[in-house]
N, C-alpha and C. Protein backbone atom coordinates (compact mmCIF):
# COMPACT_ATOMS: atom_id res chain seq x y z
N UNK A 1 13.70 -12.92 1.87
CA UNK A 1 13.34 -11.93 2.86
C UNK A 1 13.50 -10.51 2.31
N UNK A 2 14.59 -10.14 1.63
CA UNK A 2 14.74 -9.07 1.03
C UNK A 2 13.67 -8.73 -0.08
N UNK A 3 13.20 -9.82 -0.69
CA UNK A 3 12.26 -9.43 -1.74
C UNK A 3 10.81 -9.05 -0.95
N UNK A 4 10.80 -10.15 0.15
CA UNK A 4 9.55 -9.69 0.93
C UNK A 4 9.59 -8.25 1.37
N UNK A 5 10.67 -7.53 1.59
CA UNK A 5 10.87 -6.10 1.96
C UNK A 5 10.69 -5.05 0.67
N UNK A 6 11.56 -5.73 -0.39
CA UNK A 6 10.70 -4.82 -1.37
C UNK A 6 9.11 -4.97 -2.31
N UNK A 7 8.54 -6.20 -1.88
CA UNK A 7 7.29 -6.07 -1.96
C UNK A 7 6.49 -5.17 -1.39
N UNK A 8 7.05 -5.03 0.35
CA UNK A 8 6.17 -4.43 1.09
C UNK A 8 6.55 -2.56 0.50
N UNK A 9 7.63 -2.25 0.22
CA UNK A 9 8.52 -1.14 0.15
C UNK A 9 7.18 -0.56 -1.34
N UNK A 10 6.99 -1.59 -1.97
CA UNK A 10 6.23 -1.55 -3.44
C UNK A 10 4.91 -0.55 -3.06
N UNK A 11 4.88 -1.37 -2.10
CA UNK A 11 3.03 -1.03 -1.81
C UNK A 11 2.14 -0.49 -1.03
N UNK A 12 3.31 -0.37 -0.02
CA UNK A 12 3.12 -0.11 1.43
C UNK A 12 3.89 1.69 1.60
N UNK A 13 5.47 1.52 1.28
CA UNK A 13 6.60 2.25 1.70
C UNK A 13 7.36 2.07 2.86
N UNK A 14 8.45 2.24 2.51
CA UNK A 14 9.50 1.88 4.08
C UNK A 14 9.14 1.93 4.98
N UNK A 15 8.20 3.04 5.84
CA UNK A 15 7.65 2.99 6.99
C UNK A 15 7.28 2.33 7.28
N UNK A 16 6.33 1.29 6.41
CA UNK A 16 5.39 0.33 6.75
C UNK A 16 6.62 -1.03 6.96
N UNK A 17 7.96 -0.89 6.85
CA UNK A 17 8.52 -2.13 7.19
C UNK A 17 9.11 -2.12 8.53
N UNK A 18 8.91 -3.57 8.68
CA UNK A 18 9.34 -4.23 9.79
C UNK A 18 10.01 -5.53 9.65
N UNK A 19 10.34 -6.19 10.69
CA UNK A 19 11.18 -6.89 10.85
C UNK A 19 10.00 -8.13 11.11
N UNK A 20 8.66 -7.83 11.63
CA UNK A 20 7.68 -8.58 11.49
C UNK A 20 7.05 -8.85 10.49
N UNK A 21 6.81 -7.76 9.81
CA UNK A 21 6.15 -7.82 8.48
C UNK A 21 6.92 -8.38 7.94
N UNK A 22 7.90 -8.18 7.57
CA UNK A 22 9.10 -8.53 6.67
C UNK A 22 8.60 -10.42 6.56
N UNK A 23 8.42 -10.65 7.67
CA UNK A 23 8.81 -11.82 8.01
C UNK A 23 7.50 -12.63 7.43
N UNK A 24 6.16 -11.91 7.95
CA UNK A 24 5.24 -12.44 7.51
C UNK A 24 5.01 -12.56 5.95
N UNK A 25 5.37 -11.49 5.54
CA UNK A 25 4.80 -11.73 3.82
C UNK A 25 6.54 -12.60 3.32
N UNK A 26 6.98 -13.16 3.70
CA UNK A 26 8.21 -14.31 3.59
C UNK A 26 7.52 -14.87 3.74
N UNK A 27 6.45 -15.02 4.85
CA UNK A 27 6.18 -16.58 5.18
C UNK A 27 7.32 -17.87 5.99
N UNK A 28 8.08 -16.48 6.79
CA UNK A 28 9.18 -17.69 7.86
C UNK A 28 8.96 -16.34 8.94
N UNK A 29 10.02 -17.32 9.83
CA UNK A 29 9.56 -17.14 11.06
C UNK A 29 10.53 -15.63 11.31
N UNK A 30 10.05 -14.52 12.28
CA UNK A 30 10.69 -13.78 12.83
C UNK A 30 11.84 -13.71 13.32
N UNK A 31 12.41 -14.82 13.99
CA UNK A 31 13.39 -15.53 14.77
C UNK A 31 14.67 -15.90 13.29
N UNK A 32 14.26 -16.45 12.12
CA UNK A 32 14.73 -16.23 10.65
C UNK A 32 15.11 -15.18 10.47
N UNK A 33 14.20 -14.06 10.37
CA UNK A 33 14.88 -12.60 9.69
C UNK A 33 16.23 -12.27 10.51
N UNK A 34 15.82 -12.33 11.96
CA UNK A 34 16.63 -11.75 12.66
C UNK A 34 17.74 -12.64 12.91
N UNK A 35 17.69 -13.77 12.31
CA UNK A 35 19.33 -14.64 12.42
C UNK A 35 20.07 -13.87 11.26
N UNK A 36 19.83 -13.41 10.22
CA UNK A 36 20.12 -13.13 8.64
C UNK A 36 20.44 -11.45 8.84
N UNK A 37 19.88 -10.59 9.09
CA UNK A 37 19.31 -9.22 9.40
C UNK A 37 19.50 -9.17 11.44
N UNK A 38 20.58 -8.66 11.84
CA UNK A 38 20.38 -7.78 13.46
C UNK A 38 19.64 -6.66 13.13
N UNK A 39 19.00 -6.35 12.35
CA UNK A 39 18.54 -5.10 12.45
C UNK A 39 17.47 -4.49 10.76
N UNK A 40 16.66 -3.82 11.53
CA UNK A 40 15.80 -3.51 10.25
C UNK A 40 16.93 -2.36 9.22
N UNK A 41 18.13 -1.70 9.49
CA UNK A 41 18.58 -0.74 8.62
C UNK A 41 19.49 -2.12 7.98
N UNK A 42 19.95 -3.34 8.12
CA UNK A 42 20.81 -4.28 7.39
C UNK A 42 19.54 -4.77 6.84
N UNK A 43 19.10 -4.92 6.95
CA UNK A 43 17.55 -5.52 6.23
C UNK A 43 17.09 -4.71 4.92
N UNK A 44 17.41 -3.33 5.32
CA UNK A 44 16.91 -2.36 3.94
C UNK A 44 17.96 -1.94 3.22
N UNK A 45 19.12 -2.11 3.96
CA UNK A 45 20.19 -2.08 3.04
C UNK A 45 20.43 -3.21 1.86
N UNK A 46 20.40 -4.42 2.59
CA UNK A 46 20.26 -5.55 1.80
C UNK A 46 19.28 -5.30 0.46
N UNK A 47 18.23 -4.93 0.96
CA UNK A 47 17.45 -4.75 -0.19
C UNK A 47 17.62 -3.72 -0.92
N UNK A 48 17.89 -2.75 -0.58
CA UNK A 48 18.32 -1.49 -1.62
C UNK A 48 19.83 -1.87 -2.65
N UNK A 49 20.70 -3.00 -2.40
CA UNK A 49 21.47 -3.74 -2.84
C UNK A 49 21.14 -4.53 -4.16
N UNK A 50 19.96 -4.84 -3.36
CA UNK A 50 19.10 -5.75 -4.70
C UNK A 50 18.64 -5.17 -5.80
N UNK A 51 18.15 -4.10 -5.21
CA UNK A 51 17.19 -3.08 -5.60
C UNK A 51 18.27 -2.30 -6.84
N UNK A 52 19.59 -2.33 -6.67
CA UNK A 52 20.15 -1.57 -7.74
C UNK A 52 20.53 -2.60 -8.72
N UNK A 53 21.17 -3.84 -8.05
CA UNK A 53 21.08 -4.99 -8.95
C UNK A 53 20.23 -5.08 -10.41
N UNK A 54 19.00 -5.05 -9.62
CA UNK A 54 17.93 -5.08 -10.68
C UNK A 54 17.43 -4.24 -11.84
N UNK A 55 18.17 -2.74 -11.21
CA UNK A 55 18.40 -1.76 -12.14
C UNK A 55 18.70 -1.63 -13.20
N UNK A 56 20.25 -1.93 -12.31
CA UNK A 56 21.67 -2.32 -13.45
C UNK A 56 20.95 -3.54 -14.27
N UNK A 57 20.97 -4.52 -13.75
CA UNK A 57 20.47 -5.57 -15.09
C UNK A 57 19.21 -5.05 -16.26
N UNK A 58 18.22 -4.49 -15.85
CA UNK A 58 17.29 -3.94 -16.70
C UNK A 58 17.96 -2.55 -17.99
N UNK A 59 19.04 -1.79 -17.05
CA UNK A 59 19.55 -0.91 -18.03
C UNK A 59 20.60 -1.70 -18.66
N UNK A 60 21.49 -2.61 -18.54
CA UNK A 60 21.92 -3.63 -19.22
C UNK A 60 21.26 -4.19 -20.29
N UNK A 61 20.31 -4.34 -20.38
CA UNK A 61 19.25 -5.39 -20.95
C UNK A 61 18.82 -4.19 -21.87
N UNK A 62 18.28 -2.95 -21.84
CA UNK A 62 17.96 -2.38 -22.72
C UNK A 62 19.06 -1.43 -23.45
N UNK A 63 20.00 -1.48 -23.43
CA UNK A 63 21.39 -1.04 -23.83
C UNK A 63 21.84 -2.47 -25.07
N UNK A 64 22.42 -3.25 -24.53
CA UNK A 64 21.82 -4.70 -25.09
C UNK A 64 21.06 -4.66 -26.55
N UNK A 65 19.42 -4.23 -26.04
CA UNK A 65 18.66 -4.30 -27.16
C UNK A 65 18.08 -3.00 -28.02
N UNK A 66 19.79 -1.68 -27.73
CA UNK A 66 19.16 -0.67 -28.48
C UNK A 66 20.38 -0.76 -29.54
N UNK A 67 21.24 -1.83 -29.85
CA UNK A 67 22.05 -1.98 -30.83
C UNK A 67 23.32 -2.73 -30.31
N UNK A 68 23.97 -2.87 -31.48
CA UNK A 68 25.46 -3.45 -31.31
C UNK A 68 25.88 -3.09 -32.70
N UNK A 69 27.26 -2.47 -32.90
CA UNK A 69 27.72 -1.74 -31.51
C UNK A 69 27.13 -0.97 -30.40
N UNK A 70 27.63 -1.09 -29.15
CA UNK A 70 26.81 0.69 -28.87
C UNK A 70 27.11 1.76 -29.31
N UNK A 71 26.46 2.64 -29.07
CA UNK A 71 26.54 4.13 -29.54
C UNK A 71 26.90 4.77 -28.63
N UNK A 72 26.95 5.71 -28.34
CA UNK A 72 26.76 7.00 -27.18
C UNK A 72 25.28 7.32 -27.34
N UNK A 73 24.38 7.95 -28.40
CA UNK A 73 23.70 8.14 -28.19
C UNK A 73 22.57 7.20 -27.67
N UNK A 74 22.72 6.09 -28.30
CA UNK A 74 21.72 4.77 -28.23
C UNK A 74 22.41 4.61 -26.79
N UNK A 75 23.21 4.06 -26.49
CA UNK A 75 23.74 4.02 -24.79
C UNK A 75 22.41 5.20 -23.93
N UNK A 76 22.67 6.39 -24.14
CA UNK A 76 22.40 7.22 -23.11
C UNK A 76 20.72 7.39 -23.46
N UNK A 77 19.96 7.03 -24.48
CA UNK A 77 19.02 6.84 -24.70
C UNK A 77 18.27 5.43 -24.07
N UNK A 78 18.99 4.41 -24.06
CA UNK A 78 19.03 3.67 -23.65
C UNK A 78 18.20 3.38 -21.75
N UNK A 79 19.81 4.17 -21.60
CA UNK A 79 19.81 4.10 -20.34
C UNK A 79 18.40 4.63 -19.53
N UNK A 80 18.35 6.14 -19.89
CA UNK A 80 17.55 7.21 -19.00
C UNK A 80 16.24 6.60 -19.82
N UNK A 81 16.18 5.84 -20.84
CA UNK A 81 14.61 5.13 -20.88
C UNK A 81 14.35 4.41 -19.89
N UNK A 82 14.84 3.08 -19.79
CA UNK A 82 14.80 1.89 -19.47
C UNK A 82 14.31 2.70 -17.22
N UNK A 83 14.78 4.05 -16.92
CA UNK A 83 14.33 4.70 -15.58
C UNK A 83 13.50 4.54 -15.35
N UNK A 84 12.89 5.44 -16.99
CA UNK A 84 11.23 6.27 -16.56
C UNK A 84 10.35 5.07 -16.49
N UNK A 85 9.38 5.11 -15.47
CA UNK A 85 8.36 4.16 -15.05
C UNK A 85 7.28 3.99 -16.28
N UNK A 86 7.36 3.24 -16.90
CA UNK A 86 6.87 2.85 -18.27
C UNK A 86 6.32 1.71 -18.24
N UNK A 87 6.64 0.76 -17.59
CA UNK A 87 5.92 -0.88 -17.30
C UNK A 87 6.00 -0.77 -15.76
N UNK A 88 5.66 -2.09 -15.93
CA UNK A 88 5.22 -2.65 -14.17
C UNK A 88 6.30 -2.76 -13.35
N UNK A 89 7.47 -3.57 -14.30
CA UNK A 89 9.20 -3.59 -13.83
C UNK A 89 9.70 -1.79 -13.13
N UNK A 90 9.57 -1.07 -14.22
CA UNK A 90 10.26 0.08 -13.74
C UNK A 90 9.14 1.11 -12.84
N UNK A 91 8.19 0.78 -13.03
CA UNK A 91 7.35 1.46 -11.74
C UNK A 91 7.26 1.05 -10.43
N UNK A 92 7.56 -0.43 -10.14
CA UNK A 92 8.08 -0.93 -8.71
C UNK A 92 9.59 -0.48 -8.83
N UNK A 93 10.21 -0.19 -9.54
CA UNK A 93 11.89 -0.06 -9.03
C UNK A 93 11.45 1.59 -8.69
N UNK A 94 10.99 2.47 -9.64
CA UNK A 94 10.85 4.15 -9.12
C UNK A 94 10.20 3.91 -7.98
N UNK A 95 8.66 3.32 -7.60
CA UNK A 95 8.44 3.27 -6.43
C UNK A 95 9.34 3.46 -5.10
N UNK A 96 9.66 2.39 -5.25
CA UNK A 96 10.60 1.55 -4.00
C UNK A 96 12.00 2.47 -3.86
N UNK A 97 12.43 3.00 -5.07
CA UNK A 97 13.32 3.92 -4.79
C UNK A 97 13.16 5.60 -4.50
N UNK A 98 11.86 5.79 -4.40
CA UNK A 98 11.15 7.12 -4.34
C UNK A 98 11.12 6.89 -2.49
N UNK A 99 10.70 5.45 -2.08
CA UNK A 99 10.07 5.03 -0.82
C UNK A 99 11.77 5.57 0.21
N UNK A 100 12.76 4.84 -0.64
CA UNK A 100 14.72 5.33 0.28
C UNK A 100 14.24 6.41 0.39
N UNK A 101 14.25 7.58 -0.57
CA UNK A 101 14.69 8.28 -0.37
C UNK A 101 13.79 9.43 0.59
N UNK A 102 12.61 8.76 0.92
CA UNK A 102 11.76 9.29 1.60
C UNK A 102 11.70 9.19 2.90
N UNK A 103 12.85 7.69 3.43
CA UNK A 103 13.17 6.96 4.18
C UNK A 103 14.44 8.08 4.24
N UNK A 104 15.14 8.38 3.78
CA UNK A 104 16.26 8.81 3.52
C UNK A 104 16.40 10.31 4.52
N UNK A 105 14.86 11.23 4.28
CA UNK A 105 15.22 12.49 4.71
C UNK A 105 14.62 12.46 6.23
N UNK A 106 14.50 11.21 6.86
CA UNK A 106 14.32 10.49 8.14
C UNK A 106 15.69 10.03 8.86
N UNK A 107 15.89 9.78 7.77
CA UNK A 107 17.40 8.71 8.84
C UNK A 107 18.42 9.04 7.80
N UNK A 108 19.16 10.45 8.29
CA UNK A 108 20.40 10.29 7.48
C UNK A 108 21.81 9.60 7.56
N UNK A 109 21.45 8.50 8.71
CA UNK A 109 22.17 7.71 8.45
C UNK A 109 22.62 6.97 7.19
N UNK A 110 21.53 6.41 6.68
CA UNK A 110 21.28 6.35 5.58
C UNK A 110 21.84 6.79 4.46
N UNK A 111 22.10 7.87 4.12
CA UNK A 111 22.43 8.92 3.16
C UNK A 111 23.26 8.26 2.37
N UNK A 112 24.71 7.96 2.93
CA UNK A 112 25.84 7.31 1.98
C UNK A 112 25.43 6.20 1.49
N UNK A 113 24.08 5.44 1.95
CA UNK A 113 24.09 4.48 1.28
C UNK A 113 23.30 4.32 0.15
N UNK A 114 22.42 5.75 0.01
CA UNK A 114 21.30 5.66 -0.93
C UNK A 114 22.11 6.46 -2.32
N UNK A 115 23.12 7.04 -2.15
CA UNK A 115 23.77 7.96 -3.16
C UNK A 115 24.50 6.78 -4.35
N UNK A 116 25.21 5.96 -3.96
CA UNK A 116 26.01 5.27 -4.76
C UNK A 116 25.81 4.88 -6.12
N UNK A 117 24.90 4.57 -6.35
CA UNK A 117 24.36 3.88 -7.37
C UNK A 117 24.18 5.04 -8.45
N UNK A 118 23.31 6.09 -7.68
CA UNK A 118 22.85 7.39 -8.81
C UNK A 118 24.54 8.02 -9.30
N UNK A 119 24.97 8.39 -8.12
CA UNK A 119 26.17 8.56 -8.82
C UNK A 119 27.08 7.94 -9.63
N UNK A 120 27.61 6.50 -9.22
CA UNK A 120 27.66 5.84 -10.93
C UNK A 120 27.15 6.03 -12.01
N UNK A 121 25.73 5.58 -11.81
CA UNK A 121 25.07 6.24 -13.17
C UNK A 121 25.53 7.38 -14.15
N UNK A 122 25.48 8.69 -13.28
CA UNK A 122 25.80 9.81 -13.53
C UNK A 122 27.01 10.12 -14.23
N UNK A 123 28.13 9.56 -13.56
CA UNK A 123 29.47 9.24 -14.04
C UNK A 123 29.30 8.40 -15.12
N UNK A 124 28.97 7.17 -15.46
CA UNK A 124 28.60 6.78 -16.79
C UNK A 124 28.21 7.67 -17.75
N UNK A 125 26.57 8.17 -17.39
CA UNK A 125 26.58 9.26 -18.42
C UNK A 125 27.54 10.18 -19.16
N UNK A 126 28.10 10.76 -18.24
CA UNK A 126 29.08 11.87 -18.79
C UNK A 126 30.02 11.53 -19.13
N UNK A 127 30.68 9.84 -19.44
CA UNK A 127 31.95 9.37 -20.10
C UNK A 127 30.94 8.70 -21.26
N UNK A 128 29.91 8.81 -21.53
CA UNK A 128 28.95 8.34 -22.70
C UNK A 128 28.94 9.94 -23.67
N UNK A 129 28.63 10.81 -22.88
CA UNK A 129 28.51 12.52 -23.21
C UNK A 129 29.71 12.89 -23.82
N UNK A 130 30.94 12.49 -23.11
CA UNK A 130 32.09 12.80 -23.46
C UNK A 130 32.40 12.19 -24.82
N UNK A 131 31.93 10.90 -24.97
CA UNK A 131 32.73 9.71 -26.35
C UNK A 131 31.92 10.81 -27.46
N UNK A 132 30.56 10.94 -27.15
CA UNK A 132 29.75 11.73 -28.45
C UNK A 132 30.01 12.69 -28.70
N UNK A 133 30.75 13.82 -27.36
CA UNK A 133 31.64 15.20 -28.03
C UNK A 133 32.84 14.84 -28.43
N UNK A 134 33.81 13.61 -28.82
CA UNK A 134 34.84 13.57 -29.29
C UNK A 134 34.38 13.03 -30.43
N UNK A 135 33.21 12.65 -30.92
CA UNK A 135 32.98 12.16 -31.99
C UNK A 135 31.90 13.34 -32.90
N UNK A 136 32.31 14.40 -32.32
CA UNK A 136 31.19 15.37 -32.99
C UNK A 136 29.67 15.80 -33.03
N UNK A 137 29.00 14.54 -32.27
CA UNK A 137 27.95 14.19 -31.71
C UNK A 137 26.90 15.38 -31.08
N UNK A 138 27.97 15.78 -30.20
CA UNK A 138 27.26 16.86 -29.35
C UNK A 138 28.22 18.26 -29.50
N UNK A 139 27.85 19.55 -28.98
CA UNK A 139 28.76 20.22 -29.06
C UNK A 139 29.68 20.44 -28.02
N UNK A 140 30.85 21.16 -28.69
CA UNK A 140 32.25 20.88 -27.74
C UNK A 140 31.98 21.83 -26.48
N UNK A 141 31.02 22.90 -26.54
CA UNK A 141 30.77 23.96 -25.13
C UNK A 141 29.42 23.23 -24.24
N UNK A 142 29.20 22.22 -24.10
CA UNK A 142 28.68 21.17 -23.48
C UNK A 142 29.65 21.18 -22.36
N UNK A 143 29.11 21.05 -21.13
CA UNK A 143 29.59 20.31 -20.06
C UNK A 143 29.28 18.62 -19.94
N UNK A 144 29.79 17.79 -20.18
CA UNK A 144 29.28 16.23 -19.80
C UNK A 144 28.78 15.75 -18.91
N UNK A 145 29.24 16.20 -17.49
CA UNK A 145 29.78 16.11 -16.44
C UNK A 145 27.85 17.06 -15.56
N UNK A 146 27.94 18.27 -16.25
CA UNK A 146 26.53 18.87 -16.13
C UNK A 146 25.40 18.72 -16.93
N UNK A 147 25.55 18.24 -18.25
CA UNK A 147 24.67 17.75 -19.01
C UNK A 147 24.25 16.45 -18.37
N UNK A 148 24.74 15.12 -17.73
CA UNK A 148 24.34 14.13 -17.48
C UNK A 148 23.66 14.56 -16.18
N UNK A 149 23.94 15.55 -15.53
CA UNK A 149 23.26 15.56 -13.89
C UNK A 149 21.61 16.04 -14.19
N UNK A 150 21.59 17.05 -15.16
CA UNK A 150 20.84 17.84 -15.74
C UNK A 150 19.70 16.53 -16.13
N UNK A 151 20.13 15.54 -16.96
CA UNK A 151 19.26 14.11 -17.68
C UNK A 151 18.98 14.03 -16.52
N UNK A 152 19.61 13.45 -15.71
CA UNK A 152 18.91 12.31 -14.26
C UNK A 152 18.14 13.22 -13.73
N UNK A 153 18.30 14.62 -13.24
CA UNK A 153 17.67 15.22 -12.62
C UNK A 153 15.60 15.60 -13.40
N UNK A 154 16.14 15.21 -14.68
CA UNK A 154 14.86 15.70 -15.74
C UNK A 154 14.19 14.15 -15.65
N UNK A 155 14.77 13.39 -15.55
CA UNK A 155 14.48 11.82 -15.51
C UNK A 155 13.92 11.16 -14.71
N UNK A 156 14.58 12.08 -13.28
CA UNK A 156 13.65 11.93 -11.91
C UNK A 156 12.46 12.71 -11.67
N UNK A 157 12.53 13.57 -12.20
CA UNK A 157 11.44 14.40 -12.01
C UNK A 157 10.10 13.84 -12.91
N UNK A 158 10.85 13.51 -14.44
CA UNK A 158 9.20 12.57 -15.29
C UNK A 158 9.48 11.68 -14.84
N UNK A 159 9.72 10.89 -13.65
CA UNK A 159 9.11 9.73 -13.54
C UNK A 159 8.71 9.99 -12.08
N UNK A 160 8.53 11.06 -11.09
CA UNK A 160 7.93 11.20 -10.33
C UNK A 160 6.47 11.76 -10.73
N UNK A 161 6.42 12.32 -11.70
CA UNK A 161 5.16 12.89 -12.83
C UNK A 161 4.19 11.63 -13.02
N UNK A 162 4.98 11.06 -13.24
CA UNK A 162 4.21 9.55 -14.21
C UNK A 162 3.45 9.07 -13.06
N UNK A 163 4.53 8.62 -11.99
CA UNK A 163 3.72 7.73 -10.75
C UNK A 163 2.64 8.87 -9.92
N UNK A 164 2.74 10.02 -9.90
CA UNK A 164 1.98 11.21 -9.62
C UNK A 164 0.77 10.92 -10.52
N UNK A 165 1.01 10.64 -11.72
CA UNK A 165 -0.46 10.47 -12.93
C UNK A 165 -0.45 12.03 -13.47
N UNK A 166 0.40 12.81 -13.31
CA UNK A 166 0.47 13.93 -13.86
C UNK A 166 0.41 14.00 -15.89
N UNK A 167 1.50 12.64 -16.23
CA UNK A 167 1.90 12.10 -17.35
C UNK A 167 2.24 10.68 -17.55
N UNK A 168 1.68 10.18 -18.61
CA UNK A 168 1.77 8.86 -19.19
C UNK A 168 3.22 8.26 -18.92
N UNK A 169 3.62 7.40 -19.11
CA UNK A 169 4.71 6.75 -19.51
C UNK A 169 5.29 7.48 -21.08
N UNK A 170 4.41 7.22 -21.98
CA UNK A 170 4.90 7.47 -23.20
C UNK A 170 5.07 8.86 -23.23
N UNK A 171 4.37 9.43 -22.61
CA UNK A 171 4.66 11.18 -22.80
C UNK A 171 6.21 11.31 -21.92
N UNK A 172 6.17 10.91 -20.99
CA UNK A 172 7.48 10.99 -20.24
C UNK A 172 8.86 10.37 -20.67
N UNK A 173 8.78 9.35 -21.82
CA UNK A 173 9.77 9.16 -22.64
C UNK A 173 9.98 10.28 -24.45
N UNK A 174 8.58 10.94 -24.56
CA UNK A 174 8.26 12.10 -25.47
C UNK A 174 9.28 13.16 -24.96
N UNK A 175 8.90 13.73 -23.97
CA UNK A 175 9.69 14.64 -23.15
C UNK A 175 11.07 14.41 -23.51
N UNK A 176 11.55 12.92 -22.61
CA UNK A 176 13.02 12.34 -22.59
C UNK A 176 13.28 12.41 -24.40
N UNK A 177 12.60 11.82 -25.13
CA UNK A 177 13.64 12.32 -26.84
C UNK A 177 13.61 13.62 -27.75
N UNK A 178 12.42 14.71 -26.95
CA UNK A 178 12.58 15.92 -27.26
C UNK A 178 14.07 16.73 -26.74
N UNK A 179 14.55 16.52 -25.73
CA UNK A 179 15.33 16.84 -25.04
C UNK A 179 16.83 15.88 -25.48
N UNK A 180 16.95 14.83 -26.52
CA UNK A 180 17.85 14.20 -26.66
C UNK A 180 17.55 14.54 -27.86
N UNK A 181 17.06 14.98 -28.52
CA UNK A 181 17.65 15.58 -30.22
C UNK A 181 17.39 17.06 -29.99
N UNK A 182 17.29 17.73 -29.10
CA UNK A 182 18.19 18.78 -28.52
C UNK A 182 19.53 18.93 -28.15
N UNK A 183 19.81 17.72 -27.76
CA UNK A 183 21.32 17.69 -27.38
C UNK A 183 22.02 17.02 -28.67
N UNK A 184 21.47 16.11 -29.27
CA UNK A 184 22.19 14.71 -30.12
C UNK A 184 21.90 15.83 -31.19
N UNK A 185 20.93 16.33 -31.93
CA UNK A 185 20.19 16.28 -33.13
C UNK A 185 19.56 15.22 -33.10
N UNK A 186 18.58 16.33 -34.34
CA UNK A 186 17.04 14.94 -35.27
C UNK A 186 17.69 13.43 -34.96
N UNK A 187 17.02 12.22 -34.36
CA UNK A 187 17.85 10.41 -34.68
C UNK A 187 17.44 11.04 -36.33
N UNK A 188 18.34 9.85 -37.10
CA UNK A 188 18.33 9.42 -38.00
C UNK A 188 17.10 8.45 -38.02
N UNK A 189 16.01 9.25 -39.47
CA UNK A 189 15.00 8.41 -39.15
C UNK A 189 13.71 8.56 -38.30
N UNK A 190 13.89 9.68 -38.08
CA UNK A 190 12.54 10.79 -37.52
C UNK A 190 11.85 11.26 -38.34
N UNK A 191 10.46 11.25 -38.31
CA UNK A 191 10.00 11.63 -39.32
C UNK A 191 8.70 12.56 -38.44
N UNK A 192 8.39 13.97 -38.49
CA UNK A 192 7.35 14.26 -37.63
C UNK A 192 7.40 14.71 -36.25
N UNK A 193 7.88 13.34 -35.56
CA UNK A 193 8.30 13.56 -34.11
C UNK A 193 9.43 13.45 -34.38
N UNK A 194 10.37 13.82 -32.56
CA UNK A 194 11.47 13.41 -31.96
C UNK A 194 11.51 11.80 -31.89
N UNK A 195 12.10 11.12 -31.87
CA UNK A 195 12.41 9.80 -31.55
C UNK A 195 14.13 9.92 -31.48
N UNK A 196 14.22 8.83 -30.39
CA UNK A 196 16.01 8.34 -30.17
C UNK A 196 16.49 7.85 -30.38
């Protein structure tokens, strides 16, 4: 049922959900949702639950496959890639999470529940920011703490670009490693362009 909500969330946007709809593109009965779900805001919560789940596992997964050990830099390169809407995976997750927060400046009830996740993130970053200024990485008059808000905030914005059609995927990860060998320096192994 929850996935049926972020299908509809995909394609449609939150508005368009219901507790009927929900039910129909499940393919069970109404009388179902609402044994599971009293209510369409436990219904989108549930799914916005999922919805970070799936996150976390995808930035897992490409953290994972940008080395071992990790790095700091490969970590935080990692991470703020694996955001930007680049495939089909991360353009239904920006979608659907573009759809909360749109949902969000409707019902601020809502609010505490749509923050959690970004802010982890964020906090990650800047104990990733931090390991690379104790390791010389970055420089020591760096804020971590404002440098990582600064990424997400540049991160959200190219990937509201991308799904806009303003910019490619690949240009919007161009952007993202111009701006990380600004902070990191040249990767090792650049030749021409920026790369991370």
């Amino acid at each position: 049922m929850a996935e049926a909500l972020l299908r509809i969330a995909a394609a449609e946007g939150l508005q368009s959900v219901s507790m009927r709809a929900v039910a129909a593109e499940a393919g069970v009965s109404l009388r179902l949702v609402q044994y599971y779900f009293t209510t369409k805001q436990a219904l989108v919560l549930d799914a916005l639950a999922r919805l970070g789940a799936r996150l976390q596992s995808r930035m897992d997964r490409w953290v994972r496959e940008a080395g071992s050990p990790p790095r700091p830099r490969s970590t935080v390169t990692a991470i703020l890639s694996s955001v930007l809407p680049t495939d089909e995976e991360s353009r239904r997750i920006t979608r659907i999470y573009a759809a909360y927060y749109v949902l969000v400046l409707g019902d601020s009830s809502l609010e505490e529940h749509a923050t959690p996740q970004p802010a982890l993130l964020e906090g990650f970053l800047a104990k990733q920011l931090r390991l690379a200024q104790e390791a010389g990485a970055i420089g020591a008059e760096k804020d971590p703490v404002m440098v990582a808000a600064g990424l997400m905030a540049m991160v959200n914005g190219l990937g509201s670009s991308v799904l806009g059609g303003q910019r490619t995927g690949e240009a919007a990860l161009d952007v993202l490693r111009h701006h990380l060998d600004e902070l990191f320096g040249p990767a090792p192994g650049s030749v021409g362009r920026t790369s991370a």
